[in-house]
C-alpha atoms as a PDB file:
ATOM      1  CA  UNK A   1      -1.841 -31.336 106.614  1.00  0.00           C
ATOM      2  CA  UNK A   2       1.583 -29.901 106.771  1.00  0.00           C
ATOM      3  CA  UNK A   3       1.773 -25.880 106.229  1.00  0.00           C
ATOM      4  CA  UNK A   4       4.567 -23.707 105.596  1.00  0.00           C
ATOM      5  CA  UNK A   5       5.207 -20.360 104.901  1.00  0.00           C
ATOM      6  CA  UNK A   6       7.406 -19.311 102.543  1.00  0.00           C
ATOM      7  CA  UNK A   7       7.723 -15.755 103.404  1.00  0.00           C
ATOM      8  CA  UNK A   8       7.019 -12.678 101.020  1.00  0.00           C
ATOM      9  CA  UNK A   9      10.065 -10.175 101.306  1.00  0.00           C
ATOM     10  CA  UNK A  10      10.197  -6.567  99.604  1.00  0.00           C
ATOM     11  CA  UNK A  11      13.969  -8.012  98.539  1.00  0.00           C
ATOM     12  CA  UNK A  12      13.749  -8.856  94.955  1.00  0.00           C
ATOM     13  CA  UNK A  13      14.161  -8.137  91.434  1.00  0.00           C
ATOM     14  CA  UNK A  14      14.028  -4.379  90.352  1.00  0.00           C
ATOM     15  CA  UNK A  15      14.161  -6.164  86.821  1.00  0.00           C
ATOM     16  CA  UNK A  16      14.770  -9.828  84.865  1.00  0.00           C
ATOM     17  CA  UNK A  17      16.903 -10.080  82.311  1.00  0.00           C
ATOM     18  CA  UNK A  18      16.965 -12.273  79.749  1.00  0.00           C
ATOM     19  CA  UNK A  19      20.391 -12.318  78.092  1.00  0.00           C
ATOM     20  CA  UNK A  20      21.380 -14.882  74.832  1.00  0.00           C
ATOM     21  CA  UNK A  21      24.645 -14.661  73.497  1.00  0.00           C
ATOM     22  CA  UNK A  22      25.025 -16.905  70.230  1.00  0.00           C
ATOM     23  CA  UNK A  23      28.411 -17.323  68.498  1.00  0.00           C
ATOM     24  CA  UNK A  24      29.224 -19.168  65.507  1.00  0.00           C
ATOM     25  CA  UNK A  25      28.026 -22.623  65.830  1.00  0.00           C
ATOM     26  CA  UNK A  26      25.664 -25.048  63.383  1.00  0.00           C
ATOM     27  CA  UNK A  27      21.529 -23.881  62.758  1.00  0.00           C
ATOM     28  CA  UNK A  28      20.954 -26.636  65.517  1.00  0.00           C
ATOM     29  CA  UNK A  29      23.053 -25.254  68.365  1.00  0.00           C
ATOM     30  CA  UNK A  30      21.125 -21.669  66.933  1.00  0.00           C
ATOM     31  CA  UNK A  31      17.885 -23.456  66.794  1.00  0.00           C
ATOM     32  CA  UNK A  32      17.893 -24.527  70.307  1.00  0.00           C
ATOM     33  CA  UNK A  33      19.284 -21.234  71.134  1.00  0.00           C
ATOM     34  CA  UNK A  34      16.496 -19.260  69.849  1.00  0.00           C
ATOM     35  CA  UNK A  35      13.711 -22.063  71.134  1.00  0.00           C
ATOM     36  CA  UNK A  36      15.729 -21.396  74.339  1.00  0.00           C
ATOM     37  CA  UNK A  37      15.513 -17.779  74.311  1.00  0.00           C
ATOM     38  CA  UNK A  38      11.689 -18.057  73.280  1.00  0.00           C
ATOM     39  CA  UNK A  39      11.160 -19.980  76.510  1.00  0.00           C
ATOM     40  CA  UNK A  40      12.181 -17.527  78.818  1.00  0.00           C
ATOM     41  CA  UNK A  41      10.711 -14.749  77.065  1.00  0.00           C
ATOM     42  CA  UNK A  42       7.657 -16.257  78.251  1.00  0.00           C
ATOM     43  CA  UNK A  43       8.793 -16.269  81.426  1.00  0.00           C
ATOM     44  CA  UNK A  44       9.758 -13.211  81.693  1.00  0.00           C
ATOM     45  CA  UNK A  45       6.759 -12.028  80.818  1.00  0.00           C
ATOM     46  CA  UNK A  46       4.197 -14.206  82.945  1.00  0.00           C
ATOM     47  CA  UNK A  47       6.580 -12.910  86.005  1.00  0.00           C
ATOM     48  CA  UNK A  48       3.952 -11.262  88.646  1.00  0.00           C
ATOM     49  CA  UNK A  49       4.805  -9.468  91.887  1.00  0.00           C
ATOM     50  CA  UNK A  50       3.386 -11.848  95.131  1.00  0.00           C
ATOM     51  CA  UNK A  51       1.629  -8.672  96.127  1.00  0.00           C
ATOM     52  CA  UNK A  52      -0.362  -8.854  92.676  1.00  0.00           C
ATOM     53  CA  UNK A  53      -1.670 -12.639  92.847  1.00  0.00           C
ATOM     54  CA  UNK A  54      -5.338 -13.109  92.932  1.00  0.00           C
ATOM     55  CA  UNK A  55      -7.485 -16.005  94.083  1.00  0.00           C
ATOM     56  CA  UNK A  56      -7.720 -18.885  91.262  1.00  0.00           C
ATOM     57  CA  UNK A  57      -4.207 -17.709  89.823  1.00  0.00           C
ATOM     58  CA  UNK A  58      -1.909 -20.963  88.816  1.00  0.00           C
ATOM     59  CA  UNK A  59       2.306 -19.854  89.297  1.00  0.00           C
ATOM     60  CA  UNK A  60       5.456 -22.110  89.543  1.00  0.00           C
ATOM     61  CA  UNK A  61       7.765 -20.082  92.406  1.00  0.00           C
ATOM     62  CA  UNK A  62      10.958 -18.885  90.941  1.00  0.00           C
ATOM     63  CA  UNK A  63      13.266 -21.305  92.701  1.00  0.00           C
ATOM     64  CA  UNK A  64      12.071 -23.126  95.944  1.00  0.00           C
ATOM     65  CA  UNK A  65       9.107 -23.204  97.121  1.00  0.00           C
ATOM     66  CA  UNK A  66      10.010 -21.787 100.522  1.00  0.00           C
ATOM     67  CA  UNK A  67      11.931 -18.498 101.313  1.00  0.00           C
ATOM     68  CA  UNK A  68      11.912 -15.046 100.902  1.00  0.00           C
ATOM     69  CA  UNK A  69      10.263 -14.328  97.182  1.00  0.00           C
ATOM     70  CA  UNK A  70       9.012 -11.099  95.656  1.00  0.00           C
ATOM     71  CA  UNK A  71       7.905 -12.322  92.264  1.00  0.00           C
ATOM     72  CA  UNK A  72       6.410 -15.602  90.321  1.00  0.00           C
ATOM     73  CA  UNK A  73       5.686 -17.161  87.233  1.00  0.00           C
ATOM     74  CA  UNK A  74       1.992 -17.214  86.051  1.00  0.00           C
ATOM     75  CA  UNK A  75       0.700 -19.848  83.792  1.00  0.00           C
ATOM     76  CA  UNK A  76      -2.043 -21.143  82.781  1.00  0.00           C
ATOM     77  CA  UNK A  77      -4.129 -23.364  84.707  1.00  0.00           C
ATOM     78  CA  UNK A  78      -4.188 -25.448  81.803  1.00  0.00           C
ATOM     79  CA  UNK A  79      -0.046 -25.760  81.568  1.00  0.00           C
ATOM     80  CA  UNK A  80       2.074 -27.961  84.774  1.00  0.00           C
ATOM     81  CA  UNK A  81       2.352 -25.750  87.617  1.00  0.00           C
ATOM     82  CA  UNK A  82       3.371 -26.145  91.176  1.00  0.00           C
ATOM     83  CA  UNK A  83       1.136 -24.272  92.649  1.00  0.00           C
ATOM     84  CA  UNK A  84      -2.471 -22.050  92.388  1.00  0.00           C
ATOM     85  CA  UNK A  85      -3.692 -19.467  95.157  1.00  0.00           C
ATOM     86  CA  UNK A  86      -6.834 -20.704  96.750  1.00  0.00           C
ATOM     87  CA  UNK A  87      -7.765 -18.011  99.289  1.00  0.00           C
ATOM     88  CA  UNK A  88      -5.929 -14.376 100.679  1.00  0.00           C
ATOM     89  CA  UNK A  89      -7.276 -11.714 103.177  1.00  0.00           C
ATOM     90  CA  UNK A  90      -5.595  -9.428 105.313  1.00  0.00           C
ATOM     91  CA  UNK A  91      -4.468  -9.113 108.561  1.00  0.00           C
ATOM     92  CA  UNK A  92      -6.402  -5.768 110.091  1.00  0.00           C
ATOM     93  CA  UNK A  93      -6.642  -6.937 113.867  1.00  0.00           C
ATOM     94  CA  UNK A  94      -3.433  -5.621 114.431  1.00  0.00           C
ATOM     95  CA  UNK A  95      -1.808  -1.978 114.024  1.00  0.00           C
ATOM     96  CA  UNK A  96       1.914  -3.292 114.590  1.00  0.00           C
ATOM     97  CA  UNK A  97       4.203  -6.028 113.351  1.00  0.00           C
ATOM     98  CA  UNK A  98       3.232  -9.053 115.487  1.00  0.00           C
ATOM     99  CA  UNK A  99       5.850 -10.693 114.663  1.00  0.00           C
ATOM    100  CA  UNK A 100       6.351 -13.314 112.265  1.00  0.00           C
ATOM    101  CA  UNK A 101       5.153 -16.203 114.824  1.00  0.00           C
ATOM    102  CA  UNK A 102       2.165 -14.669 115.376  1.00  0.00           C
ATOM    103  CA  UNK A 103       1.867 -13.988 111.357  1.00  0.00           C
ATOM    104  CA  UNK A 104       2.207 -17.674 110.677  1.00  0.00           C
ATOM    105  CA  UNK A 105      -0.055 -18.256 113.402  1.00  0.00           C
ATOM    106  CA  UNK A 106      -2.933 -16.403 112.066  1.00  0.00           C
ATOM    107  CA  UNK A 107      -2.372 -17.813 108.622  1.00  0.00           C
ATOM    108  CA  UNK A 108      -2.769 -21.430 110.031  1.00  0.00           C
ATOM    109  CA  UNK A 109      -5.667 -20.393 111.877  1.00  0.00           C
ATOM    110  CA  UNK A 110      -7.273 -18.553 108.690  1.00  0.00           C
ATOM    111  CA  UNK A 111      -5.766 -20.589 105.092  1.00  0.00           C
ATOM    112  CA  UNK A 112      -7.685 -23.659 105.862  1.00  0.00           C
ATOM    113  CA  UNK A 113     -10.701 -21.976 105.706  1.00  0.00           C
ATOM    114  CA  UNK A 114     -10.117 -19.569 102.893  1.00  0.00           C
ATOM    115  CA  UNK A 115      -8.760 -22.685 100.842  1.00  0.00           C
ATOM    116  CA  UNK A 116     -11.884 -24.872 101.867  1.00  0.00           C
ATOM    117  CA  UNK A 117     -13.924 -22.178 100.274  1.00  0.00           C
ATOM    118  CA  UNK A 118     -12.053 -22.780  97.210  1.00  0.00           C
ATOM    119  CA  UNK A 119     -11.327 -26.436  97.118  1.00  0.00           C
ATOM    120  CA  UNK A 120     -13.875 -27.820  98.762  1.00  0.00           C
ATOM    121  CA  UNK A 121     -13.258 -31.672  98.816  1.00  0.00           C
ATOM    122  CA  UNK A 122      -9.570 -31.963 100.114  1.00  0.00           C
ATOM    123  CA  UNK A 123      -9.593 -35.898  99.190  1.00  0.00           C
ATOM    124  CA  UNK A 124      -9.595 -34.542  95.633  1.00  0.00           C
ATOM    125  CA  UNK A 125      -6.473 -32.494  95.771  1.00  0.00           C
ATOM    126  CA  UNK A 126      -3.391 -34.353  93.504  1.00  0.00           C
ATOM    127  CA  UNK A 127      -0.950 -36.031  95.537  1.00  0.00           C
ATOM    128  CA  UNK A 128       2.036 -34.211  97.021  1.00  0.00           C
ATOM    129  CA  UNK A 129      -0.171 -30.909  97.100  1.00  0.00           C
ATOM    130  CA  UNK A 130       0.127 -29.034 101.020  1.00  0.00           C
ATOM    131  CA  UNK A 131      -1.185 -25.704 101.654  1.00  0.00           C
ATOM    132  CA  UNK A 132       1.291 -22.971 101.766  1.00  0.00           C
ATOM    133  CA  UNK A 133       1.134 -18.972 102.139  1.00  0.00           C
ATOM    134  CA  UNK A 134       2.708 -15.904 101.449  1.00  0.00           C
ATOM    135  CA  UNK A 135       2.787 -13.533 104.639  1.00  0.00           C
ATOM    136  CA  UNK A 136       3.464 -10.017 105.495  1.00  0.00           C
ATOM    137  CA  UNK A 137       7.098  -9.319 106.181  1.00  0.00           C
ATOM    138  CA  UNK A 138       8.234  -6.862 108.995  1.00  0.00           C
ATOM    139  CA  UNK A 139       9.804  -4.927 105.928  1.00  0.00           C
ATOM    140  CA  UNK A 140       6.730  -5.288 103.825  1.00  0.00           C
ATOM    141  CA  UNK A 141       4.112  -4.404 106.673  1.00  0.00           C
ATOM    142  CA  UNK A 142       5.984  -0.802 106.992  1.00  0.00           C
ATOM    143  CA  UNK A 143       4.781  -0.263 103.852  1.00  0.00           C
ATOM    144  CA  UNK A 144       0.975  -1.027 104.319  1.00  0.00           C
ATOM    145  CA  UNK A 145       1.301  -4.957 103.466  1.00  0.00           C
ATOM    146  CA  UNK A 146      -1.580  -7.003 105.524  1.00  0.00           C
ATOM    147  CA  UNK A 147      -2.383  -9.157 102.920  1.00  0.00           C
ATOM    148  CA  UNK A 148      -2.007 -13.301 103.241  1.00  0.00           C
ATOM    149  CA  UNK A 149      -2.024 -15.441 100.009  1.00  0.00           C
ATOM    150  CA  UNK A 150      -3.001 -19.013 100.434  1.00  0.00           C
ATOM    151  CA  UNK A 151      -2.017 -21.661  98.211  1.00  0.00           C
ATOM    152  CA  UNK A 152      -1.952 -25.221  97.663  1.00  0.00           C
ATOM    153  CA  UNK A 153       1.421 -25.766  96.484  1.00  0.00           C
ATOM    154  CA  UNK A 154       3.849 -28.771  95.404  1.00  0.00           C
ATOM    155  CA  UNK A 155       7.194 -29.173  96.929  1.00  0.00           C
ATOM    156  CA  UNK A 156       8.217 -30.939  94.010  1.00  0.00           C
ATOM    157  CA  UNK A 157       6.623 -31.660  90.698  1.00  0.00           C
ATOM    158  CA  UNK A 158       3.754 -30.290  89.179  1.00  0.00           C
ATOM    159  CA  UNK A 159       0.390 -30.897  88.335  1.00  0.00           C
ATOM    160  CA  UNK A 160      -2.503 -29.670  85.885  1.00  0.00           C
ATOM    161  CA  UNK A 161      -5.925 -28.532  86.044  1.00  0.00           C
ATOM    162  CA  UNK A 162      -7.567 -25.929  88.861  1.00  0.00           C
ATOM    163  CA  UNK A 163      -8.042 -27.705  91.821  1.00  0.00           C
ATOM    164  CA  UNK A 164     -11.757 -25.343  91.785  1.00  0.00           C
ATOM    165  CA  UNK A 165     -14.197 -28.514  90.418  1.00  0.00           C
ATOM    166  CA  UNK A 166     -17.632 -27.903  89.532  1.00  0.00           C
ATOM    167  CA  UNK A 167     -19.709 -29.477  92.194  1.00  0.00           C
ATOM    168  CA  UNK A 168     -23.774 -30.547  92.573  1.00  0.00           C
ATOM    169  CA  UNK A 169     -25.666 -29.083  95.000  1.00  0.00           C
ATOM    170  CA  UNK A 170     -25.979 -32.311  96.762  1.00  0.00           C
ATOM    171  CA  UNK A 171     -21.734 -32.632  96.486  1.00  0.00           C
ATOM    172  CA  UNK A 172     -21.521 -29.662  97.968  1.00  0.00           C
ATOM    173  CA  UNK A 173     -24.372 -29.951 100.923  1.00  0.00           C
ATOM    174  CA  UNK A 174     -22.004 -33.072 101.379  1.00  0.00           C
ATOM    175  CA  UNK A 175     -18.820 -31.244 101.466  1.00  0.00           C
ATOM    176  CA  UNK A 176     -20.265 -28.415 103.643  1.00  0.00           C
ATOM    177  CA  UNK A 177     -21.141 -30.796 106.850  1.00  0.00           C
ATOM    178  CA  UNK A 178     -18.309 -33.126 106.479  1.00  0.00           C
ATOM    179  CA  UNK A 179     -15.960 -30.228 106.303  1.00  0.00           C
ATOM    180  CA  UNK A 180     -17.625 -28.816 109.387  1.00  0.00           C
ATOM    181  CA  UNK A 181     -17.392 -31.803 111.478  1.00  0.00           C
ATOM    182  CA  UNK A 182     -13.830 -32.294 110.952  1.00  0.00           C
ATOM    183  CA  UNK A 183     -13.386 -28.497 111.394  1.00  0.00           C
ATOM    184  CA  UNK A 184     -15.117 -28.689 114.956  1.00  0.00           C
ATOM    185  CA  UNK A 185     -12.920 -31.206 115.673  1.00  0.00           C
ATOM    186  CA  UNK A 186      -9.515 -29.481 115.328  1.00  0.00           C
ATOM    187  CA  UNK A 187     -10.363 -26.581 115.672  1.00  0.00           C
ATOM    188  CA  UNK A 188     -11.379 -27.423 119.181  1.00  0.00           C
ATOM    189  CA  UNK A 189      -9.029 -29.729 120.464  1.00  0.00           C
ATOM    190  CA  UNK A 190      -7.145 -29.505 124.030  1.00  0.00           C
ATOM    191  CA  UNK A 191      -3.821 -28.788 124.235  1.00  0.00           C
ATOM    192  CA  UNK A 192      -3.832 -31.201 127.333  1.00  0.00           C
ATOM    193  CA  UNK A 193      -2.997 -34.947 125.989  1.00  0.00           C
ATOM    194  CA  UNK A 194      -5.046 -36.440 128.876  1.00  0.00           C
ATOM    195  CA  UNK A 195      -8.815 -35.562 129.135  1.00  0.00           C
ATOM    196  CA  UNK A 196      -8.064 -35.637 133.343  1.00  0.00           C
ATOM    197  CA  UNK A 197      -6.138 -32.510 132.631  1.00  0.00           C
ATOM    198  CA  UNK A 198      -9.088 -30.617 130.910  1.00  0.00           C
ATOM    199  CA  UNK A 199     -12.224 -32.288 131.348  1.00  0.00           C
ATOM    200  CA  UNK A 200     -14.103 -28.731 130.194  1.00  0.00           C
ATOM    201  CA  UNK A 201     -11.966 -28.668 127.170  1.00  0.00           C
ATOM    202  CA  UNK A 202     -12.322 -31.571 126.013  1.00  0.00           C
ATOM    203  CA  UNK A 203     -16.143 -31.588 126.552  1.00  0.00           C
ATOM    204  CA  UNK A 204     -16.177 -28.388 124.743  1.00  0.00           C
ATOM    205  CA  UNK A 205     -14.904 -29.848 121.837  1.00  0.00           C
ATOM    206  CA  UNK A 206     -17.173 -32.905 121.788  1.00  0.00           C
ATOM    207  CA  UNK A 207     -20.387 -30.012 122.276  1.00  0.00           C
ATOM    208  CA  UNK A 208     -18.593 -28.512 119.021  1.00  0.00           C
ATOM    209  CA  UNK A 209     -18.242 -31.692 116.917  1.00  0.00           C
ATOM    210  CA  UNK A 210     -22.047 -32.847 118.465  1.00  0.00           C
ATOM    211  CA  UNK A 211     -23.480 -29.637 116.952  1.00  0.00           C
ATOM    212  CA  UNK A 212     -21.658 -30.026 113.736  1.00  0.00           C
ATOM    213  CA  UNK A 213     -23.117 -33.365 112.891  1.00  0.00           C
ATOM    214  CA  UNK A 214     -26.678 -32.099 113.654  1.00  0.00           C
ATOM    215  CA  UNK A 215     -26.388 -29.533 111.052  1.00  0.00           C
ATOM    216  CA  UNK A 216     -24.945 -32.032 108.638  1.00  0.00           C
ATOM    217  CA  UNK A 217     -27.346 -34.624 109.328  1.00  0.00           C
ATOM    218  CA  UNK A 218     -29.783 -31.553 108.405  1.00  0.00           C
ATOM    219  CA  UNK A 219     -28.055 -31.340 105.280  1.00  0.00           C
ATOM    220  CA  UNK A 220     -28.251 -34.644 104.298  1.00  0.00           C
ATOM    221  CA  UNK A 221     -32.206 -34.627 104.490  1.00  0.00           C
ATOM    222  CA  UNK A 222     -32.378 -33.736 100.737  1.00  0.00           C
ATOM    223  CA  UNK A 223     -30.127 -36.280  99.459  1.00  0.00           C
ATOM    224  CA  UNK A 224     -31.108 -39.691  97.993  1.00  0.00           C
ATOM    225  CA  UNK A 225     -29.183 -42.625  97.502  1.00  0.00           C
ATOM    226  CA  UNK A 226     -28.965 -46.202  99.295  1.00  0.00           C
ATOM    227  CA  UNK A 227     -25.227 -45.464 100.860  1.00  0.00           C
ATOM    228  CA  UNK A 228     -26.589 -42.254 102.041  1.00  0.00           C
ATOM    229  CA  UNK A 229     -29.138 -43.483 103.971  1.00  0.00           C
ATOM    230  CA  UNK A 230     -26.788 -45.663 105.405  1.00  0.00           C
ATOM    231  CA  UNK A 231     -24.022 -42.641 106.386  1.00  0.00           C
ATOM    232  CA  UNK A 232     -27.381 -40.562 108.112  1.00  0.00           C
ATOM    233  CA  UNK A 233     -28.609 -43.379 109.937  1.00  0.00           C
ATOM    234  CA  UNK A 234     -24.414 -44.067 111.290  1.00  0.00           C
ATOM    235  CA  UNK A 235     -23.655 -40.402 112.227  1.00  0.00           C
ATOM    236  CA  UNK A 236     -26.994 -40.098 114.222  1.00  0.00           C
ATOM    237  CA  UNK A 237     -25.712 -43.120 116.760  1.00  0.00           C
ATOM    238  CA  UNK A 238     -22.298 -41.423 116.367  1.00  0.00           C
ATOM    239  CA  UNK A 239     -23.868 -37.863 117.283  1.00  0.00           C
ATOM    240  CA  UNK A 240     -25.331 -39.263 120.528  1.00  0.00           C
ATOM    241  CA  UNK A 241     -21.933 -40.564 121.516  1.00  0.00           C
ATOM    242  CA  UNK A 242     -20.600 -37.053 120.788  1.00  0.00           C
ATOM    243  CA  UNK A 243     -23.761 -35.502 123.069  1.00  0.00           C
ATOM    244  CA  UNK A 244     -23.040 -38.063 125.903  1.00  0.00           C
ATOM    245  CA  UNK A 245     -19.560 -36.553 126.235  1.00  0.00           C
ATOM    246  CA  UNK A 246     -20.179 -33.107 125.959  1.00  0.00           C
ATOM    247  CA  UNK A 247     -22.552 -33.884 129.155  1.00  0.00           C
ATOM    248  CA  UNK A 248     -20.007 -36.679 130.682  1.00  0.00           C
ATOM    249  CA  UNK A 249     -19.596 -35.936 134.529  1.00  0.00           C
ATOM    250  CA  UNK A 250     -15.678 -37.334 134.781  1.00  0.00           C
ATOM    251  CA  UNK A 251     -13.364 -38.399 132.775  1.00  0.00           C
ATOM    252  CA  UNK A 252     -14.231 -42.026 133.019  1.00  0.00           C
ATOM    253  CA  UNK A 253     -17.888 -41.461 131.529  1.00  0.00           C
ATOM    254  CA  UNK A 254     -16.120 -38.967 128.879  1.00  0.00           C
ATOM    255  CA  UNK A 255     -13.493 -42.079 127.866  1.00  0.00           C
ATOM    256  CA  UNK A 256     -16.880 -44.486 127.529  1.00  0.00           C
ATOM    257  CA  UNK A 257     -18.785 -42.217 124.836  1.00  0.00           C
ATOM    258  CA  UNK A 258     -15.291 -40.586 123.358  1.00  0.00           C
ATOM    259  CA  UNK A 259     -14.069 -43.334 121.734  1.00  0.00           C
ATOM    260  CA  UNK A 260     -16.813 -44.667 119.662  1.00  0.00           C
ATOM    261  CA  UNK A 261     -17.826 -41.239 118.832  1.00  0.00           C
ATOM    262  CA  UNK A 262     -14.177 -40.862 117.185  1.00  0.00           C
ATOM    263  CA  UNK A 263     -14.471 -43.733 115.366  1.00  0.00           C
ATOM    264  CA  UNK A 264     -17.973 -43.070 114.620  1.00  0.00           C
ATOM    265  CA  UNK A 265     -16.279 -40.109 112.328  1.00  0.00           C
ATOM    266  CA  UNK A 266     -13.690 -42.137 110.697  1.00  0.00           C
ATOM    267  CA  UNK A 267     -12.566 -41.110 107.216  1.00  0.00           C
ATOM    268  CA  UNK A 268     -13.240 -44.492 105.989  1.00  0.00           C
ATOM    269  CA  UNK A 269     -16.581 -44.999 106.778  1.00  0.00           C
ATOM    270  CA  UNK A 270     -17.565 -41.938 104.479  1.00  0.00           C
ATOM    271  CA  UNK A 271     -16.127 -44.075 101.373  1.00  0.00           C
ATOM    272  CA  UNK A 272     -19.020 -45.604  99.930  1.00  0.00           C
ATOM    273  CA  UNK A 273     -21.462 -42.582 100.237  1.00  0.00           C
ATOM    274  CA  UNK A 274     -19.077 -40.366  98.511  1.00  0.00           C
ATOM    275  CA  UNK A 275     -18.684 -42.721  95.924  1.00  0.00           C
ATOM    276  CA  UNK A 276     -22.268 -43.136  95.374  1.00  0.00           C
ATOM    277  CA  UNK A 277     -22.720 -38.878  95.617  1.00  0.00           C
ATOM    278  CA  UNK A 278     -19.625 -39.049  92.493  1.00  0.00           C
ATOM    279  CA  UNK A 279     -16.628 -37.748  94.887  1.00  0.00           C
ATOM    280  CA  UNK A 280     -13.125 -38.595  95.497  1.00  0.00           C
ATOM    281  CA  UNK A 281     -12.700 -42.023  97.664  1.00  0.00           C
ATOM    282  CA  UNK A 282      -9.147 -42.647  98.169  1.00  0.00           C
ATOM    283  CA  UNK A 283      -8.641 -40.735 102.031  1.00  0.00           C
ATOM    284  CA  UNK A 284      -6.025 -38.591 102.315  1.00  0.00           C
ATOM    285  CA  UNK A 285      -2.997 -40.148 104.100  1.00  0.00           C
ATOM    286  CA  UNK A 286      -2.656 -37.707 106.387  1.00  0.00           C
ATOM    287  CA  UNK A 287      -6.441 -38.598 107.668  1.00  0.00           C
ATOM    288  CA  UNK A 288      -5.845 -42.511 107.522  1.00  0.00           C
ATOM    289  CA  UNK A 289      -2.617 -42.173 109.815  1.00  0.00           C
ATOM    290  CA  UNK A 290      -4.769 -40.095 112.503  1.00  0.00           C
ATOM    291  CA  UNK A 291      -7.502 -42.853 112.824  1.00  0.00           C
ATOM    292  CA  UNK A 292      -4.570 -45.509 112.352  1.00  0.00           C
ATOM    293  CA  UNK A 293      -3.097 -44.682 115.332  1.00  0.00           C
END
């Protein structure tokens, strides 16, 4: 999924204004006026500093949604907004400014897993919506600014609702291992395009992904349902392919178990069980182009 980082800066607004200046015209032009005026009273007064937001807030960013910002609108969850922060915590491993690279590196490590918390089943999220985060500036972080808000956000348009759904305990014992699988997977993957150029890397990540399974297999134990069955029975086969190249001896025997244990985890093989557990079935197109290609 695509992340950005629209920067928090301590250059802002010291106030908003709202000025109306009505002349003589007819009780519609004043009408309007006033409904006008009305409007962005409102706004002016759901305006909230970006070092104020709090986890679950909904906001629409006061122009684009990238750039230096110091303050946004809050709405109600209920109301069309472009955005809602899903996750924040602070950076405290370092004493100086590391720089913004390695600001925007720790917030990709660290947003996907704060917003997971939070949204849980990304397949659910409306279309459009990427995750996005406000950052410590070197300006702001002279003042004592660690903190990192993560949202999901939309570029352009809005949408309704809190993306926070009220999940089963066997949605979420679902959600938990899937999650973790795909985590493994990323989260462990070589920088070297070619397993010949890191044969220990890339059988790291497959001990990673093998390990992930087993615990969501162990998840699944308590779950009933026909499709289910089905999903345990496919990602135990696909969990010995994962196992045989963790242990593969070159990269030949690596290729051989690799490549049905990627498919094995396939986005689109999940479908039906999630539909039968009551959870979002369209895959995300970001996931479908990955096991496209």
């Amino acid at each position: 999924m695509a992340i950005r980082t629209p920067y928090r800066s301590l250059r802002g607004i010291s106030a908003v204004v709202a000025l109306l200046a009505i002349g003589a015209v007819g009780c519609s032009d004043v009408s309007d006026a006033v409904d006008s005026a009305k409007d962005g009273a409102k706004k002016v007064a759901r305006q909230r500093s970006v070092f104020s937001l709090s986890i679950g807030d909904c906001y629409n960013p006061n122009g684009k949604v990238e750039g230096d910002t110091f303050a946004v609108e809050i709405v109600p969850c209920g109301e069309a907004h472009a955005g809602q922060v899903v996750g924040e915590f602070k950076i405290d491993e370092e004493k100086t400014y590391p720089g913004d690279d390695a600001v925007s590196a720790i917030a990709d490590e660290r947003c996907p897993v704060e917003a997971g918390k939070f949204a849980q089943d990304t397949w659910a999220l409306p279309k459009g919506v990427d995750l996005f985060y406000y950052t410590p500036t070197k300006e702001s972080w002279a003042t004592g600014d660690r903190a990192v808000t993560c949202t999901y956000t939309k570029e352009s348009g809005k949408f309704t609702g809190s993306l926070k759904a009220a999940l089963k305990p066997e949605q979420t014992a679902y959600l938990k291992g899937a999650n973790a699988v795909y985590d493994a997977l990323w989260a462990n993957q070589s920088e070297e395009d070619y397993v010949e150029d890191d044969l220990d890397g890339y059988k790291a990540q497959a001990k990673a992904v093998a390990a992930a399974l087993d615990a969501h297999l162990e998840g699944l134990k308590g779950i009933e349902g026909t499709e289910i069955g089905k999903l345990r029975e496919q990602l135990k086969k696909t969990a010995e392919h994962w196992k045989k190249a963790a242990n593969a001896t070159d990269a030949d025997a690596f290729y051989l178990a690799y490549d049905p244990a990627f498919t094995g985890i396939a986005p689109n093989k999940t479908v039906a069980a999630r539909k039968e557990l009551g959870l979002a079935t369209t895959v995300p197109a970001d996931d479908a182009e990955v096991w496209a290609s």
